[in-house]
N, C-alpha and C. Protein backbone atom coordinates (compact mmCIF):
# COMPACT_ATOMS: atom_id res chain seq x y z
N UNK A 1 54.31 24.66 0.51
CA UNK A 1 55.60 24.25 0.01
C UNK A 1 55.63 24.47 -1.50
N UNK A 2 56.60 24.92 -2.10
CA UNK A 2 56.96 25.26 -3.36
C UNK A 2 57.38 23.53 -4.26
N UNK A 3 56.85 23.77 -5.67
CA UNK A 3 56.76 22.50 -5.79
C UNK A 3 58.86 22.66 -6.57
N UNK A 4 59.09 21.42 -6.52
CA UNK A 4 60.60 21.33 -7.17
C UNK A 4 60.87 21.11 -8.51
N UNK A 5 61.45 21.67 -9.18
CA UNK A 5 61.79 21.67 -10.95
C UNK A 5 63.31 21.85 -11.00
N UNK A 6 63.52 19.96 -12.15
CA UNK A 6 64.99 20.37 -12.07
C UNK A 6 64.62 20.38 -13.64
N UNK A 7 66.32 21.27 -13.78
CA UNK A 7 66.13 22.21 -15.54
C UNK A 7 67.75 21.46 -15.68
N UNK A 8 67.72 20.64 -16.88
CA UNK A 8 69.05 20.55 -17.65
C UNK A 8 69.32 20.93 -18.65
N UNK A 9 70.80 21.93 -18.67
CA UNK A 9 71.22 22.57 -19.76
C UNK A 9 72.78 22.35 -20.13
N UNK A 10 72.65 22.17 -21.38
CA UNK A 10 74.34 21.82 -21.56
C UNK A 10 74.60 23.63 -22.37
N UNK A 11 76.10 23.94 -22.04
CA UNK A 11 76.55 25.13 -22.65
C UNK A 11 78.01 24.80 -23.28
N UNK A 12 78.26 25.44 -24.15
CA UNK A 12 80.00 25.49 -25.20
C UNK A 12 80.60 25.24 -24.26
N UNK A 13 80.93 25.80 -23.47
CA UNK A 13 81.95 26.11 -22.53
C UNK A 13 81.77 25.64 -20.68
N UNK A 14 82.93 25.52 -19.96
CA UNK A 14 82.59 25.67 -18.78
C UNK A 14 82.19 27.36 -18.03
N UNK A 15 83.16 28.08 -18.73
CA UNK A 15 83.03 29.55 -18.36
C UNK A 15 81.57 29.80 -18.66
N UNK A 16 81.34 29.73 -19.41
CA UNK A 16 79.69 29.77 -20.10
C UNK A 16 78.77 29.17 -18.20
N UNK A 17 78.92 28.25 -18.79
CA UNK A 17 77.84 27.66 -17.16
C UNK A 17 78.04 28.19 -16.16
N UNK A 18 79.30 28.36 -16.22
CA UNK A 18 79.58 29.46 -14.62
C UNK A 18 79.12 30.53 -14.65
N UNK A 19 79.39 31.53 -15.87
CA UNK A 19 78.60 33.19 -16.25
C UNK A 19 76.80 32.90 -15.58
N UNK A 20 76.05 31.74 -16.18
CA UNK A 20 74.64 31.58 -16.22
C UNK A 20 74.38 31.19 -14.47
N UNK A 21 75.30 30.28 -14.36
CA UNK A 21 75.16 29.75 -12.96
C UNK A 21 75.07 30.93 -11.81
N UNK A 22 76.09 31.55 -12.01
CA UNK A 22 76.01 33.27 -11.15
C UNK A 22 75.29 34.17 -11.48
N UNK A 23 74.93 34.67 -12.38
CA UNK A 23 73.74 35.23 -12.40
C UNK A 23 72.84 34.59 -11.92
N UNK A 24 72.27 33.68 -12.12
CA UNK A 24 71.02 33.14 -11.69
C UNK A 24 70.94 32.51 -9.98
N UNK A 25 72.15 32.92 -9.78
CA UNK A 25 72.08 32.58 -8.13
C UNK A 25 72.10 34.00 -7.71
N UNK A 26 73.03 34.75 -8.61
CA UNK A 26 72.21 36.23 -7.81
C UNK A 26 71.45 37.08 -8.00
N UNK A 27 71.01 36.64 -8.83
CA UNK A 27 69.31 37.13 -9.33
C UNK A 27 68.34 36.57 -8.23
N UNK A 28 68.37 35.75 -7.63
CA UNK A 28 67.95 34.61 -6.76
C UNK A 28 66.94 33.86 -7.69
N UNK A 29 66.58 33.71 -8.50
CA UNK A 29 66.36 32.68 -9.60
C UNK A 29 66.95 30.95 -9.14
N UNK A 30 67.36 30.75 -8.78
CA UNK A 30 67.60 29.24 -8.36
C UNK A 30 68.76 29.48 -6.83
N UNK A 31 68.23 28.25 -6.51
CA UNK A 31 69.08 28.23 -4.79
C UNK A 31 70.56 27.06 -4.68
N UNK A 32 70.53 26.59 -6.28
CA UNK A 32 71.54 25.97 -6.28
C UNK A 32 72.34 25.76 -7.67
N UNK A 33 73.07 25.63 -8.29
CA UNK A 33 73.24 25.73 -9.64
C UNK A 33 74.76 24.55 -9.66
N UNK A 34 74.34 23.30 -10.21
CA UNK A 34 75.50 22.16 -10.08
C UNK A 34 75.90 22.64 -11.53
N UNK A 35 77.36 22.36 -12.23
CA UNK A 35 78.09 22.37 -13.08
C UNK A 35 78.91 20.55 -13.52
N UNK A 36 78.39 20.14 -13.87
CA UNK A 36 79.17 18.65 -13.98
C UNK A 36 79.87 18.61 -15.04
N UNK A 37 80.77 17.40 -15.15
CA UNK A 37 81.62 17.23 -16.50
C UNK A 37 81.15 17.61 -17.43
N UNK A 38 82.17 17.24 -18.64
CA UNK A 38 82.02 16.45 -20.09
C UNK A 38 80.79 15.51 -20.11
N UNK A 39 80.18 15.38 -20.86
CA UNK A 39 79.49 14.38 -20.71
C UNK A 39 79.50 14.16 -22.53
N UNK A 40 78.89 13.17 -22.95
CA UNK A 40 78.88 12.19 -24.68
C UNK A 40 77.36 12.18 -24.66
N UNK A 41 77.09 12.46 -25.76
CA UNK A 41 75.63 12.23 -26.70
C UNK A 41 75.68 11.62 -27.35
N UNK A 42 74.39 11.04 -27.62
CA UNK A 42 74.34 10.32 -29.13
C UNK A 42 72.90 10.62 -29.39
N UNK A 43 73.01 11.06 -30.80
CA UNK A 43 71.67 11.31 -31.52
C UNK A 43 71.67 10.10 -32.66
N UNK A 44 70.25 10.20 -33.39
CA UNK A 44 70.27 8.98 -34.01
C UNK A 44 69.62 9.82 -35.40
C-alpha cells in the first residue's frame, strides 16, 4: 500500500488552482485535487 500525503497550497486566484489542479490530475500526479473557499490568515 502506498503511504498517503496531504499537500496544502493556497494560490492568487481560483483560476490559478484550477490551471494546477488539472494538470496535476492529468499528469496523474494526484488522484484527487479539492479547491475550497476564501479562507483568513493571520500572521504575527
Amino acid at each position: 500500500m502506498s503511504d498517503t500525503l496531504l499537500v496544502y497550497v493556497t494560490f492568487p486566484s481560483q483560476a490559478e488552482a484550477e490551471r494546477v489542479a488539472e494538470t496535476l490530475l492529468a499528469e496523474r500526479l494526484v488522484a484527487c485535487a479539492n479547491i475550497l473557499g476564501a479562507c483568513t490568515s493571520i500572521y504575527r
